[in-house]
PDB file of N, CA and C in Angstrom:
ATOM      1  N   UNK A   1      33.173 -15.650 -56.433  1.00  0.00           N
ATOM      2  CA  UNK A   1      31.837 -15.163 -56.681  1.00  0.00           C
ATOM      3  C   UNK A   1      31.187 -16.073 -57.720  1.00  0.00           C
ATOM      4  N   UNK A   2      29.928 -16.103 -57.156  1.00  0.00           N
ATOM      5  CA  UNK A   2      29.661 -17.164 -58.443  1.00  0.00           C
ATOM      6  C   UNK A   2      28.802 -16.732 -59.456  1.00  0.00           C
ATOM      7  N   UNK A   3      28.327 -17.419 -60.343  1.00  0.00           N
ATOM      8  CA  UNK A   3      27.848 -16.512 -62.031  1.00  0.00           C
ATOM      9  C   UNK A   3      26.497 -15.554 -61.942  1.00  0.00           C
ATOM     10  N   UNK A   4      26.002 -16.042 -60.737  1.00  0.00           N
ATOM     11  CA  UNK A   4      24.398 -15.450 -60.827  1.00  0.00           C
ATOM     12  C   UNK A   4      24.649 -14.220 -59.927  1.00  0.00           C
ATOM     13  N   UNK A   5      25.430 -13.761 -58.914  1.00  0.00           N
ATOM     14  CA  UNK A   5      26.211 -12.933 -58.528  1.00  0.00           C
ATOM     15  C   UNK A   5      26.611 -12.001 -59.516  1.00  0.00           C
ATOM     16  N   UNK A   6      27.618 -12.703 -60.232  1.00  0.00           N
ATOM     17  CA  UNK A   6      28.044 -11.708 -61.041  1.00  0.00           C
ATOM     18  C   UNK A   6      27.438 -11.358 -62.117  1.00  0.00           C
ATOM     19  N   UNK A   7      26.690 -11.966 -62.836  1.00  0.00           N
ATOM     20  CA  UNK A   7      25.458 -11.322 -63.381  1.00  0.00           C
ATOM     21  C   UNK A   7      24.397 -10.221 -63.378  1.00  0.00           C
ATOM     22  N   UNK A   8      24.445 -10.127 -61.462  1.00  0.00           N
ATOM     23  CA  UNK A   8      23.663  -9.675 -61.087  1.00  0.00           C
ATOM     24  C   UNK A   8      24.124  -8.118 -61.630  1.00  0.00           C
ATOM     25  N   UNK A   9      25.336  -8.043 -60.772  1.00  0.00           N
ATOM     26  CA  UNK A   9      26.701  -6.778 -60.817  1.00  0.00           C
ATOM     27  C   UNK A   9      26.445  -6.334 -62.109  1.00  0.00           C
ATOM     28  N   UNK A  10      26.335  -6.970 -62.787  1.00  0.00           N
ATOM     29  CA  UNK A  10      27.223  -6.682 -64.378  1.00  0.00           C
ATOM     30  C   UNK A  10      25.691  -5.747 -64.773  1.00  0.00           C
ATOM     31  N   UNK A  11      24.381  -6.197 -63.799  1.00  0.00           N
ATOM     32  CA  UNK A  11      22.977  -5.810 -64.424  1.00  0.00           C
ATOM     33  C   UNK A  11      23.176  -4.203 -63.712  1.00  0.00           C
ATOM     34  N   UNK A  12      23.686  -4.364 -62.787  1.00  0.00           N
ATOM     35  CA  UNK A  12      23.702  -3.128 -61.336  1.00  0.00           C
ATOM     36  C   UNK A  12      24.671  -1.942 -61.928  1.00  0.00           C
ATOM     37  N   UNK A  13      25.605  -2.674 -62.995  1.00  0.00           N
ATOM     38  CA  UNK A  13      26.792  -1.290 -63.948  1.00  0.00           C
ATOM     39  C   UNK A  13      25.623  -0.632 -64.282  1.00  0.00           C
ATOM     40  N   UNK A  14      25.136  -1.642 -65.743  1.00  0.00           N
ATOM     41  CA  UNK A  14      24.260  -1.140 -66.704  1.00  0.00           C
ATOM     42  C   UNK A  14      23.352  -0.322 -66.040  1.00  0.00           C
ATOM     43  N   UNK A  15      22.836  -0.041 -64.706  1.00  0.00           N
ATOM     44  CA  UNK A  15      21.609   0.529 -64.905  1.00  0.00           C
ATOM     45  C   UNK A  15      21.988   2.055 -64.293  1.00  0.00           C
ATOM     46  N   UNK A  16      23.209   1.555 -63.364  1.00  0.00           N
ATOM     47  CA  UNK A  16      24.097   2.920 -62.466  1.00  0.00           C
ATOM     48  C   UNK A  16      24.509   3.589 -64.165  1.00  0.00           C
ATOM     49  N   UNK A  17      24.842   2.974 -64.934  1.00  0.00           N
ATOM     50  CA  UNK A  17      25.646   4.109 -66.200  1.00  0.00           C
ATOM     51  C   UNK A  17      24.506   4.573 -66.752  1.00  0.00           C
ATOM     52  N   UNK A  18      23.181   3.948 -66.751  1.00  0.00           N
ATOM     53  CA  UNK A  18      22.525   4.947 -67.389  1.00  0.00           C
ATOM     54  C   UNK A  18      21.756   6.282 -66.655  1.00  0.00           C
ATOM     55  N   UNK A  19      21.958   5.320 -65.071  1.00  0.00           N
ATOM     56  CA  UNK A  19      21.150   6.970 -64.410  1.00  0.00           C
ATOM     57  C   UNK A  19      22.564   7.659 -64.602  1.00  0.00           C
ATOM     58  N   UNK A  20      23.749   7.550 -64.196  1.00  0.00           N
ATOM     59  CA  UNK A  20      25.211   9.036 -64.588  1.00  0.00           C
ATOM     60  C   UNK A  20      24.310   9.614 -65.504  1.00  0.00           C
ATOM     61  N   UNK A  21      24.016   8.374 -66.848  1.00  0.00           N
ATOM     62  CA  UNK A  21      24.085   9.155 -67.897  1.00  0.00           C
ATOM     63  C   UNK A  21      22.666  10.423 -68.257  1.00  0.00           C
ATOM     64  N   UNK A  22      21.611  10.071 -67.273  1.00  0.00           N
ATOM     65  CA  UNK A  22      20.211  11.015 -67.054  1.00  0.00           C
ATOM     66  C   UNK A  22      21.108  12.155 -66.002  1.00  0.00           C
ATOM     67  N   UNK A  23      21.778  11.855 -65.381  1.00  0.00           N
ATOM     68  CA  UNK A  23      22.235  12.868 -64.355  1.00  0.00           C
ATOM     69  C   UNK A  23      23.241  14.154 -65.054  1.00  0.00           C
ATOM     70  N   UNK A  24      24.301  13.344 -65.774  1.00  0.00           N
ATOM     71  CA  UNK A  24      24.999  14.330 -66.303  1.00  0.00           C
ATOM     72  C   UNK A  24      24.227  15.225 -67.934  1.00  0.00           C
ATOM     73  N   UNK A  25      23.202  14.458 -68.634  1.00  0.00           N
ATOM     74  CA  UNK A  25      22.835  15.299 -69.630  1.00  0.00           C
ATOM     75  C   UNK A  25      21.743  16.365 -68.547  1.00  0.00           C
ATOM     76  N   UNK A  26      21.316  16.287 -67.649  1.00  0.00           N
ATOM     77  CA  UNK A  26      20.777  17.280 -66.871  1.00  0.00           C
ATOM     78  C   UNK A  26      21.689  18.122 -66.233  1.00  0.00           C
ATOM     79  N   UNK A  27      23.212  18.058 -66.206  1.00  0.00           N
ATOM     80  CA  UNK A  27      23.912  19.187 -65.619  1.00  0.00           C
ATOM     81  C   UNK A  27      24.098  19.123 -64.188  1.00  0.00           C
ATOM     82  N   UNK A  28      24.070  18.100 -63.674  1.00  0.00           N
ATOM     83  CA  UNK A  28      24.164  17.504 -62.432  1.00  0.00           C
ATOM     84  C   UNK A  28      25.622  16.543 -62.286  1.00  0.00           C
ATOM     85  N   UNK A  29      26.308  17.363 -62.256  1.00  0.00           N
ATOM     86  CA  UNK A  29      27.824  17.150 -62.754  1.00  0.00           C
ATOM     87  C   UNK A  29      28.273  16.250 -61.054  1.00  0.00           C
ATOM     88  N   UNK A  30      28.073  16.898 -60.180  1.00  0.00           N
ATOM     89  CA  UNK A  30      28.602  16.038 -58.789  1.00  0.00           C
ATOM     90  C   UNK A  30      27.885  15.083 -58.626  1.00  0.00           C
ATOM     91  N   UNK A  31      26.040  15.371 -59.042  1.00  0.00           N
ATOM     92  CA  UNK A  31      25.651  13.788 -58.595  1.00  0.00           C
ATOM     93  C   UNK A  31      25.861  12.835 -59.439  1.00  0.00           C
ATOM     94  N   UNK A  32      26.501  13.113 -60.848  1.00  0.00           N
ATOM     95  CA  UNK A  32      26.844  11.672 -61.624  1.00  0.00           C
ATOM     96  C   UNK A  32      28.284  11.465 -61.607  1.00  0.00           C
ATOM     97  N   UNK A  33      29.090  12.351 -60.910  1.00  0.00           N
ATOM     98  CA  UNK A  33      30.706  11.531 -59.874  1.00  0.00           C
ATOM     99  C   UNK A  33      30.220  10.637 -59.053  1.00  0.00           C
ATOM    100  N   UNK A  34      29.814  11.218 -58.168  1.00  0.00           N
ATOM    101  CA  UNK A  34      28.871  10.148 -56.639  1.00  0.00           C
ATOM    102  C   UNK A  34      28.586   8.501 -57.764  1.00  0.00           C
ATOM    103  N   UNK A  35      28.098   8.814 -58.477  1.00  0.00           N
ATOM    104  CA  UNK A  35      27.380   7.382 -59.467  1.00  0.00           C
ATOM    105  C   UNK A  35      28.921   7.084 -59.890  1.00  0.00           C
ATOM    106  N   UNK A  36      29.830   7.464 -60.408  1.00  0.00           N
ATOM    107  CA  UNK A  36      30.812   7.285 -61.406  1.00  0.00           C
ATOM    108  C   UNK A  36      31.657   6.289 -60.239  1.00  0.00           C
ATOM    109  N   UNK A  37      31.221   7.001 -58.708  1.00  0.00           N
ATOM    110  CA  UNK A  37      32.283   5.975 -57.962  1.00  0.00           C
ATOM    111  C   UNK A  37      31.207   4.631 -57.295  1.00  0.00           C
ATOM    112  N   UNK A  38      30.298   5.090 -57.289  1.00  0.00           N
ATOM    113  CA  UNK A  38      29.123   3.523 -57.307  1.00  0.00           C
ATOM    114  C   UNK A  38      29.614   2.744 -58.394  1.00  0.00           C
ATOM    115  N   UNK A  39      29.687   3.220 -59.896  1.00  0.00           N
ATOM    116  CA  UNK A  39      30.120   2.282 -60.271  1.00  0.00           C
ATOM    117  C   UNK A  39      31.205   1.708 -60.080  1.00  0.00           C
ATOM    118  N   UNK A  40      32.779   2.026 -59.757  1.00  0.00           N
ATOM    119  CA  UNK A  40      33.607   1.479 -59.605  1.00  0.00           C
ATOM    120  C   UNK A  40      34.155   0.791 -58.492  1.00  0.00           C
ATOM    121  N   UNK A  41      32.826   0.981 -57.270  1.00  0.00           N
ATOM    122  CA  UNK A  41      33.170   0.302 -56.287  1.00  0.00           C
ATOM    123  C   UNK A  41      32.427  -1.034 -56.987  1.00  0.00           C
ATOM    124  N   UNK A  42      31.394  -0.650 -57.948  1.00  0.00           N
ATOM    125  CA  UNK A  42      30.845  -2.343 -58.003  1.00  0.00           C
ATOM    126  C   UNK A  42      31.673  -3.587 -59.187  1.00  0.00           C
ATOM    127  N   UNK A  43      32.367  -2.318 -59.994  1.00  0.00           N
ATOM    128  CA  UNK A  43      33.008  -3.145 -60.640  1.00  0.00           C
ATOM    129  C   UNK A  43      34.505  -3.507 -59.952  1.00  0.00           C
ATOM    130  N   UNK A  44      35.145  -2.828 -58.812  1.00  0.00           N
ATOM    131  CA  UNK A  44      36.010  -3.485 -58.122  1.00  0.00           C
ATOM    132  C   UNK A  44      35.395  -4.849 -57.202  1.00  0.00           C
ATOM    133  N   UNK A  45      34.154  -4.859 -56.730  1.00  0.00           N
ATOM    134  CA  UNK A  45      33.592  -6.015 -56.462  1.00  0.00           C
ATOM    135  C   UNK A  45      33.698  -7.132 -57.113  1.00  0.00           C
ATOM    136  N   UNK A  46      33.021  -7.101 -58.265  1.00  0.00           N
ATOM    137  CA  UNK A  46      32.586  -8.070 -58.987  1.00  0.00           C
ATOM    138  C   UNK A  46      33.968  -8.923 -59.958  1.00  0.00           C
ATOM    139  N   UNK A  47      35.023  -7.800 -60.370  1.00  0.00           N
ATOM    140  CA  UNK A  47      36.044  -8.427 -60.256  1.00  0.00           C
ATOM    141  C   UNK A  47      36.933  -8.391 -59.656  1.00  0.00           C
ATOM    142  N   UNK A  48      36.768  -8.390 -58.177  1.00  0.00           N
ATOM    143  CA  UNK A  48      37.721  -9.264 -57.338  1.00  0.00           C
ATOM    144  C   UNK A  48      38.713  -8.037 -57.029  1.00  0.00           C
ATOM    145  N   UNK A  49      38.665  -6.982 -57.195  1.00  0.00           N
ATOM    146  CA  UNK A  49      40.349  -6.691 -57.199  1.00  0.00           C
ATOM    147  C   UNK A  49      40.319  -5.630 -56.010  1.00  0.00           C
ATOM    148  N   UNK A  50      41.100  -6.283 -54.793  1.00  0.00           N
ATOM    149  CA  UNK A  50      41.795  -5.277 -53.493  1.00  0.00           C
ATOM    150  C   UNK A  50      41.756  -3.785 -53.209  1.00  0.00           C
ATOM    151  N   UNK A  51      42.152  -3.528 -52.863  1.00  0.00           N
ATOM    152  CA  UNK A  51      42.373  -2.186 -52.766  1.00  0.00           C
ATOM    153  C   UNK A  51      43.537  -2.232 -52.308  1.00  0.00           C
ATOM    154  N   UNK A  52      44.386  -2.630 -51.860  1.00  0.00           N
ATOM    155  CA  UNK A  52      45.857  -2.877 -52.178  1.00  0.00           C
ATOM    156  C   UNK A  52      46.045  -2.641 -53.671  1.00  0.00           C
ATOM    157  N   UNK A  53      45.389  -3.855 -54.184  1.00  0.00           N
ATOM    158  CA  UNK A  53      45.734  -3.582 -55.602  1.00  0.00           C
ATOM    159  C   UNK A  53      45.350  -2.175 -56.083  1.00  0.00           C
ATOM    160  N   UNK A  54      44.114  -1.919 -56.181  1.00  0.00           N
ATOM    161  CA  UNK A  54      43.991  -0.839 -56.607  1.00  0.00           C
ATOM    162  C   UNK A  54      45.000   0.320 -56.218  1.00  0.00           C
ATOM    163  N   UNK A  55      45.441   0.461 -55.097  1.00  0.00           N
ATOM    164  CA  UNK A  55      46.686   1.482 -54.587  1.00  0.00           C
ATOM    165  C   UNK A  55      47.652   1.406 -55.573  1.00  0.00           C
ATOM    166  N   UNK A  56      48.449   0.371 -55.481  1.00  0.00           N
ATOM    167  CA  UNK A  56      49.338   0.086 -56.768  1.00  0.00           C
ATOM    168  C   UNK A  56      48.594   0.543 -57.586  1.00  0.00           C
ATOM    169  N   UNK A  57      47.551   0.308 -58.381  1.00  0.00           N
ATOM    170  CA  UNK A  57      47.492   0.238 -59.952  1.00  0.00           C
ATOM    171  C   UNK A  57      47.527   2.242 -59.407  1.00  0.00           C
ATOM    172  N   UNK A  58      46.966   2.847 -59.103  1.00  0.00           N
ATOM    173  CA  UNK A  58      46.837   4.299 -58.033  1.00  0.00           C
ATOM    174  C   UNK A  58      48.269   5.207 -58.749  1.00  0.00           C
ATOM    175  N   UNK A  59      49.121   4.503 -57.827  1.00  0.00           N
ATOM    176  CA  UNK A  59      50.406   4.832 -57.748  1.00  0.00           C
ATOM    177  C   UNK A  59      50.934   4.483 -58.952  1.00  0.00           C
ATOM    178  N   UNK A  60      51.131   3.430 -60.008  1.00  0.00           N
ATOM    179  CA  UNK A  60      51.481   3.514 -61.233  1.00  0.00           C
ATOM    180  C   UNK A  60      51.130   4.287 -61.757  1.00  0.00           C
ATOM    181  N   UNK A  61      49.841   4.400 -61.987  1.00  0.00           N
ATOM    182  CA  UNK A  61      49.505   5.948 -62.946  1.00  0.00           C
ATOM    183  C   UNK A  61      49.681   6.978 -62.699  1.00  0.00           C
ATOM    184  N   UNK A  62      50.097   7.767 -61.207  1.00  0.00           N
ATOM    185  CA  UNK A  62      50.633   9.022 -61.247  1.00  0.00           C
ATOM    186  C   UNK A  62      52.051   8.975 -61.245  1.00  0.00           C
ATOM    187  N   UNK A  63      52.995   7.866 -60.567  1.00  0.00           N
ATOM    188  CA  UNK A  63      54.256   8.236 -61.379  1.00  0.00           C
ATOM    189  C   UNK A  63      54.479   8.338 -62.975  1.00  0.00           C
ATOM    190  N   UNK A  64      53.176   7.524 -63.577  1.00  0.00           N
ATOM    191  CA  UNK A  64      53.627   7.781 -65.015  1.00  0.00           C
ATOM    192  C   UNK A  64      53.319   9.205 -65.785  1.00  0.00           C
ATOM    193  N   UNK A  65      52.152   9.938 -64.983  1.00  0.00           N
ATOM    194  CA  UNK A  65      51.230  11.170 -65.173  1.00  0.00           C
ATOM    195  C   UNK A  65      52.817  12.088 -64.921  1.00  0.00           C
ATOM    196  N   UNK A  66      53.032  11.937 -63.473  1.00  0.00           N
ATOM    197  CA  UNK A  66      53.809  12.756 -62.825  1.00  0.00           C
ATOM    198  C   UNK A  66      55.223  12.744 -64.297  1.00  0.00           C
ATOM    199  N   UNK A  67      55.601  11.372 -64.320  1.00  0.00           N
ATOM    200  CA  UNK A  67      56.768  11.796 -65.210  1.00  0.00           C
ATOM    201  C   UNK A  67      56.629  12.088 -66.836  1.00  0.00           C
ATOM    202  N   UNK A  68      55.341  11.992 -67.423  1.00  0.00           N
ATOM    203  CA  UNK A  68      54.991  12.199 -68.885  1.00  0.00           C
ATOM    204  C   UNK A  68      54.823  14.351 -68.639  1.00  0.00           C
ATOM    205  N   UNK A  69      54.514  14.501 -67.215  1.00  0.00           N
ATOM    206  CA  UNK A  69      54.565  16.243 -67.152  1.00  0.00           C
ATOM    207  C   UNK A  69      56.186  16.812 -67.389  1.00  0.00           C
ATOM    208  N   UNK A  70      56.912  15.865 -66.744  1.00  0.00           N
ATOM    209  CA  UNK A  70      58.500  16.507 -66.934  1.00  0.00           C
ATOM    210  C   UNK A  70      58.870  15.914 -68.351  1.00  0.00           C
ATOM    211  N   UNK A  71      57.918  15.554 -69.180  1.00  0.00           N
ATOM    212  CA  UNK A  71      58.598  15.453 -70.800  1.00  0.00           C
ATOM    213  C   UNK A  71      58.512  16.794 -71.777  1.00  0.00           C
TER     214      UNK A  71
END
């Protein structure tokens, strides 16, 4: 991806976190999830990372969730 691309992205977080952030101080709790995963599909874009990967990274954190419950 190249810089003006990702620039762009990085402009497209900032503006998705601030509507969450008009959505959730209004109590609009599901429509600023819906935004919460706009953003993370754009920041899985912009840096690059699979969804393979993401599965893994997925699956690391609930075996660690899963086994910090049996402590």
């Amino acid at each position: 991806m190249d810089e003006l691309s990702s620039r762009r992205l990085r402009n497209v977080i900032v503006v998705l976190t601030e509507q969450r952030n008009v959505l959730q101080a209004g109590g609009l709790t599901f429509a600023s999830h819906l935004v919460d995963l706009a953003i993370m599909q754009v920041r899985l874009s912009s840096n690059e990372i699979s969804e393979h990967e993401l599965c893994e990274l997925s699956d690391a954190v609930s075996v660690s969730l899963v086994a910090g419950d049996r402590d």
